[in-house]
Protein backbone atom coordinates (compact mmCIF):
# COMPACT_ATOMS: atom_id res chain seq x y z
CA UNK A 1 0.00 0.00 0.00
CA UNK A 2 1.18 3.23 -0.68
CA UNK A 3 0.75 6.76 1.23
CA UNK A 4 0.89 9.63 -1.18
CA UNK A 5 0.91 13.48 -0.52
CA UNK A 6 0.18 14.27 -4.46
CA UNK A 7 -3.08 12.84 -5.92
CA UNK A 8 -1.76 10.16 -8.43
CA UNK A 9 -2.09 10.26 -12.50
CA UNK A 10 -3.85 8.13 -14.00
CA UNK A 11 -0.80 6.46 -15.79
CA UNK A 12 0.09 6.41 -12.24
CA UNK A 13 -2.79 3.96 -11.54
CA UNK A 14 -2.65 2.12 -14.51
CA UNK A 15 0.86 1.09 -13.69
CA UNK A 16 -0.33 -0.18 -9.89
CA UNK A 17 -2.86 -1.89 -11.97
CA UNK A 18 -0.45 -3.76 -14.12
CA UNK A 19 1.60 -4.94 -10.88
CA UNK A 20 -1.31 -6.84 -9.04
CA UNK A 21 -3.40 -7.65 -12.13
CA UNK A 22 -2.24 -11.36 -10.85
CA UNK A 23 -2.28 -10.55 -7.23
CA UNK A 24 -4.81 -13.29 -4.34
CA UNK A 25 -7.34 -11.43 -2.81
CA UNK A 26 -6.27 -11.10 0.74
CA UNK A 27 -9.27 -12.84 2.03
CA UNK A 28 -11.94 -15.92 2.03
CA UNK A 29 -14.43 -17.26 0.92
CA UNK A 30 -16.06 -14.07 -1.31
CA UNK A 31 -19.32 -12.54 -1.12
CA UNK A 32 -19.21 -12.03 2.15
CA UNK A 33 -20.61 -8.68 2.22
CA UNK A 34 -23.56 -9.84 0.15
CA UNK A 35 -24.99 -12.69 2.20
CA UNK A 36 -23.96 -10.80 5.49
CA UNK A 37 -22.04 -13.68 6.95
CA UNK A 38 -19.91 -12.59 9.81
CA UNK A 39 -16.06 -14.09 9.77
CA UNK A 40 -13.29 -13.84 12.81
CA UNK A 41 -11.35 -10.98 12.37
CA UNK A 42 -13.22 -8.90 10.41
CA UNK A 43 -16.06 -6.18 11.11
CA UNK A 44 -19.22 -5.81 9.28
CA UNK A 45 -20.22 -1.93 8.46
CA UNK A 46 -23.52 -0.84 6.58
CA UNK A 47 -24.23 2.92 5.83
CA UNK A 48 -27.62 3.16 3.22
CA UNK A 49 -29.15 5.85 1.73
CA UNK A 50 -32.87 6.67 0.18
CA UNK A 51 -33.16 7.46 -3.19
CA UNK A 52 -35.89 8.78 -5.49
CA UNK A 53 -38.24 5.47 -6.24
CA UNK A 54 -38.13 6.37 -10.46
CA UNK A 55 -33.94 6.28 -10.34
CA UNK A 56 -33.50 2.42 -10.32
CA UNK A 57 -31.89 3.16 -13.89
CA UNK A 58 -29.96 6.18 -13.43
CA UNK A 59 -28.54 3.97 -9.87
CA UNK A 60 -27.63 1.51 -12.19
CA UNK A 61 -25.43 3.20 -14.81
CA UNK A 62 -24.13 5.46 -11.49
CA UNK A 63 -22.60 2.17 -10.30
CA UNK A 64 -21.44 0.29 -13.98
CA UNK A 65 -19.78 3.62 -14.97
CA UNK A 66 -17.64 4.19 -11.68
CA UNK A 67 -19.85 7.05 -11.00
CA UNK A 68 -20.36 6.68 -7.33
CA UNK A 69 -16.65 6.32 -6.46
CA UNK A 70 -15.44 8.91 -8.79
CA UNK A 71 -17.84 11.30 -7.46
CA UNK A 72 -16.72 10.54 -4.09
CA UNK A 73 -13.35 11.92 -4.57
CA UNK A 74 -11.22 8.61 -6.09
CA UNK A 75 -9.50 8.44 -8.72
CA UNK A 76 -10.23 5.46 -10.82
CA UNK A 77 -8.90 3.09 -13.03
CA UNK A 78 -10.23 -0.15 -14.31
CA UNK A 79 -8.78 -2.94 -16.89
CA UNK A 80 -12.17 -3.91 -18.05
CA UNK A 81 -16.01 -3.35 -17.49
CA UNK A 82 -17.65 -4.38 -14.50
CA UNK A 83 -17.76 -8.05 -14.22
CA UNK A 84 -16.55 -10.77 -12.34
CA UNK A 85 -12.94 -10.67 -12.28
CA UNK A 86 -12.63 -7.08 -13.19
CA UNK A 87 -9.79 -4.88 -11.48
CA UNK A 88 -9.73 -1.99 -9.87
CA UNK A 89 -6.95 0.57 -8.52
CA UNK A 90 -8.21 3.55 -6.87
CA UNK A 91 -6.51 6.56 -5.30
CA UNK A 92 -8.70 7.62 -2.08
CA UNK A 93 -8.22 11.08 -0.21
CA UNK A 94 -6.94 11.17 3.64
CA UNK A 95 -7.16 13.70 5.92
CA UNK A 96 -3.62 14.49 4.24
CA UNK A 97 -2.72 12.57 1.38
CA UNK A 98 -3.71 10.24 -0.72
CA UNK A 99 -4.15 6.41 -0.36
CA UNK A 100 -3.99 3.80 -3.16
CA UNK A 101 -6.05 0.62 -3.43
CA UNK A 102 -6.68 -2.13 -5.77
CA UNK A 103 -9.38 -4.29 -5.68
CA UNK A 104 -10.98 -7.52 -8.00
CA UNK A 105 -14.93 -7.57 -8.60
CA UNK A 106 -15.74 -11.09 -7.14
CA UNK A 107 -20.12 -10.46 -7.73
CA UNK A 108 -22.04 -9.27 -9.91
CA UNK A 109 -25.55 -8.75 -8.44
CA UNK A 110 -28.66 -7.65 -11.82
CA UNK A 111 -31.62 -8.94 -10.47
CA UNK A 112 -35.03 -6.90 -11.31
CA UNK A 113 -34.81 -4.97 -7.86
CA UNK A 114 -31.13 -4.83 -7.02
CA UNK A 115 -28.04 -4.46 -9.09
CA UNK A 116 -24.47 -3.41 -7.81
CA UNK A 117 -21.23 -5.85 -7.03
CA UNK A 118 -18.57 -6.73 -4.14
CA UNK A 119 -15.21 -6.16 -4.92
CA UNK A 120 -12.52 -8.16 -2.62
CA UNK A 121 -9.12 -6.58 -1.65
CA UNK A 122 -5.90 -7.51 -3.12
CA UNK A 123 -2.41 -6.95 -1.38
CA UNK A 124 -2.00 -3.05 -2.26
CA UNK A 125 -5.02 -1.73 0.08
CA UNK A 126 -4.71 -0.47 3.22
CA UNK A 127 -7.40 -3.42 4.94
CA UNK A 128 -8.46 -6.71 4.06
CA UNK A 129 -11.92 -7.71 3.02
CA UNK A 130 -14.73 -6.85 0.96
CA UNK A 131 -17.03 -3.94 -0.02
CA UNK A 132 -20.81 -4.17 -1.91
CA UNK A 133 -22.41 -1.32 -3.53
CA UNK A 134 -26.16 -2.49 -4.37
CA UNK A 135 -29.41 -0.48 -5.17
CA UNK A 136 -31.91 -1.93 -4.18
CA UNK A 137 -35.85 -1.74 -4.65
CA UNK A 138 -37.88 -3.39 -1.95
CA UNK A 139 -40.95 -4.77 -1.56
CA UNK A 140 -43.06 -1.38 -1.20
CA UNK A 141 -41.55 -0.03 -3.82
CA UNK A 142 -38.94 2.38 -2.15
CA UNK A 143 -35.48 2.27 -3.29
CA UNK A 144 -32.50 2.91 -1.41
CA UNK A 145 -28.62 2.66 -2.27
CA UNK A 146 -26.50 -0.17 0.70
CA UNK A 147 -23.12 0.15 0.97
CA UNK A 148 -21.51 -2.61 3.06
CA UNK A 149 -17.96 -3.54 4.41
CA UNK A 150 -16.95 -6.55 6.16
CA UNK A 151 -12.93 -6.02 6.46
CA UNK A 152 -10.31 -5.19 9.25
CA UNK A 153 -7.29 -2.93 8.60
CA UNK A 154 -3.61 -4.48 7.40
CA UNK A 155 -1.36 -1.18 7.15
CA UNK A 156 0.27 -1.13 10.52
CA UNK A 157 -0.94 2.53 11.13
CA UNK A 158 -4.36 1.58 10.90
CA UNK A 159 -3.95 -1.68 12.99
CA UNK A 160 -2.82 1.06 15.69
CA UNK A 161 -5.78 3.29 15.50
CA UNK A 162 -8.78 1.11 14.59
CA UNK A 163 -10.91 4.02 15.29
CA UNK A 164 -9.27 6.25 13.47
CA UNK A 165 -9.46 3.51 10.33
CA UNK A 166 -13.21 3.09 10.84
CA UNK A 167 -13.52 7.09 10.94
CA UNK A 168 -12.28 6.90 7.48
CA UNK A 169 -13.90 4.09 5.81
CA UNK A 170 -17.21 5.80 7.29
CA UNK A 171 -16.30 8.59 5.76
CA UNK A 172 -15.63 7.38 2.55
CA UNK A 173 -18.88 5.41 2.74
CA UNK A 174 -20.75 8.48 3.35
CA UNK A 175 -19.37 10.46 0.23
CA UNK A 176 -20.26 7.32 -2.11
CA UNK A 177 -24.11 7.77 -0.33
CA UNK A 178 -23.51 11.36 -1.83
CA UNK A 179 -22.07 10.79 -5.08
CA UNK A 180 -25.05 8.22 -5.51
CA UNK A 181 -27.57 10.97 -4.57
CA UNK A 182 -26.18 13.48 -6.65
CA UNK A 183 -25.48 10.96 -9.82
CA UNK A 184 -29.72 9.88 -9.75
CA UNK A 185 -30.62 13.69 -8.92
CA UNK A 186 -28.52 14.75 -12.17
């Protein structure tokens, strides 16, 4: 994992890319922040926000595009659309500083009332686990847009401050709540 001051390019990202296109993910079994499964080690965190019931559509191409994360402040880089097996490397803002992250889709969920994916962690992230970003229509009709985390922190700086680590994936959580309410507003 790398610590940054300067936001990186995105040749910059495309290069971290190339290094751990063949990387494990750091954890097992997958889809554990789909079926809500609770593992030793790890924490499970769930922020979810409301959206407008006549968005399911404009949710969906917010979350295939990259919109939600993008619009959250990350720099973005994939080496392929969003399916199974797709990677990721991401640049995500600190306090001070920039941190980088790559990550493999490992679900794809397009159902008629939900649609989103889990992407598992790979050895350049600052935490082990996984992370789903679903919209979701339920059975009244209302929609609303779940972001879940089951993971526990691997940089040694975050295994010292678990607080301080859960203060910033909350964070980060809450801005791709925003970015999704401002992508189905637009």
């Amino acid at each position: 994992m790398a610590v940054r001051f300067r936001r990186p390019s995105e040749a910059d990202l495309e290069s971290l890319l190339d290094r751990c296109r063949h990387e494990d993910l750091t954890y097992e079994p997958t889809c554990i922040s789909l079926t809500g499964e609770a593992r030793a080690g790890l924490k499970t965190h769930r922020w979810t926000a409301p959206l407008p019931d006549h968005a399911f559509l404009a949710a969906q191409e917010a979350i295939r595009a990259w919109a939600v994360h993008r619009g959250a402040g990350l720099g973005v880089v994939t080496d392929g659309p969003l399916v199974v097996g797709t990677n990721v490397a991401m640049s995500a803002p600190l306090p001070v500083g920039f941190v980088d992250a790559v990550c493999r889709v490992v679900a794809i969920v397009d159902e008629v009332d939900r649609f989103g994916f889990a992407y598992g962690t790979l050895p350049v992230h600052p935490e082990r686990g996984e992370e789903s970003f679903l919209v979701v229509r339920d059975e009244r009709g209302a929609l609303r847009f779940d972001v879940c985390a089951v993971s526990a922190p691997t940089h040694p700086l975050a295994r010292l401050a678990p607080p301080v680590a859960d203060r910033i994936q909350s964070s980060a959580a809450r801005r791709y709540l925003a970015a999704m309410e401002r992508a189905v507003a637009a």
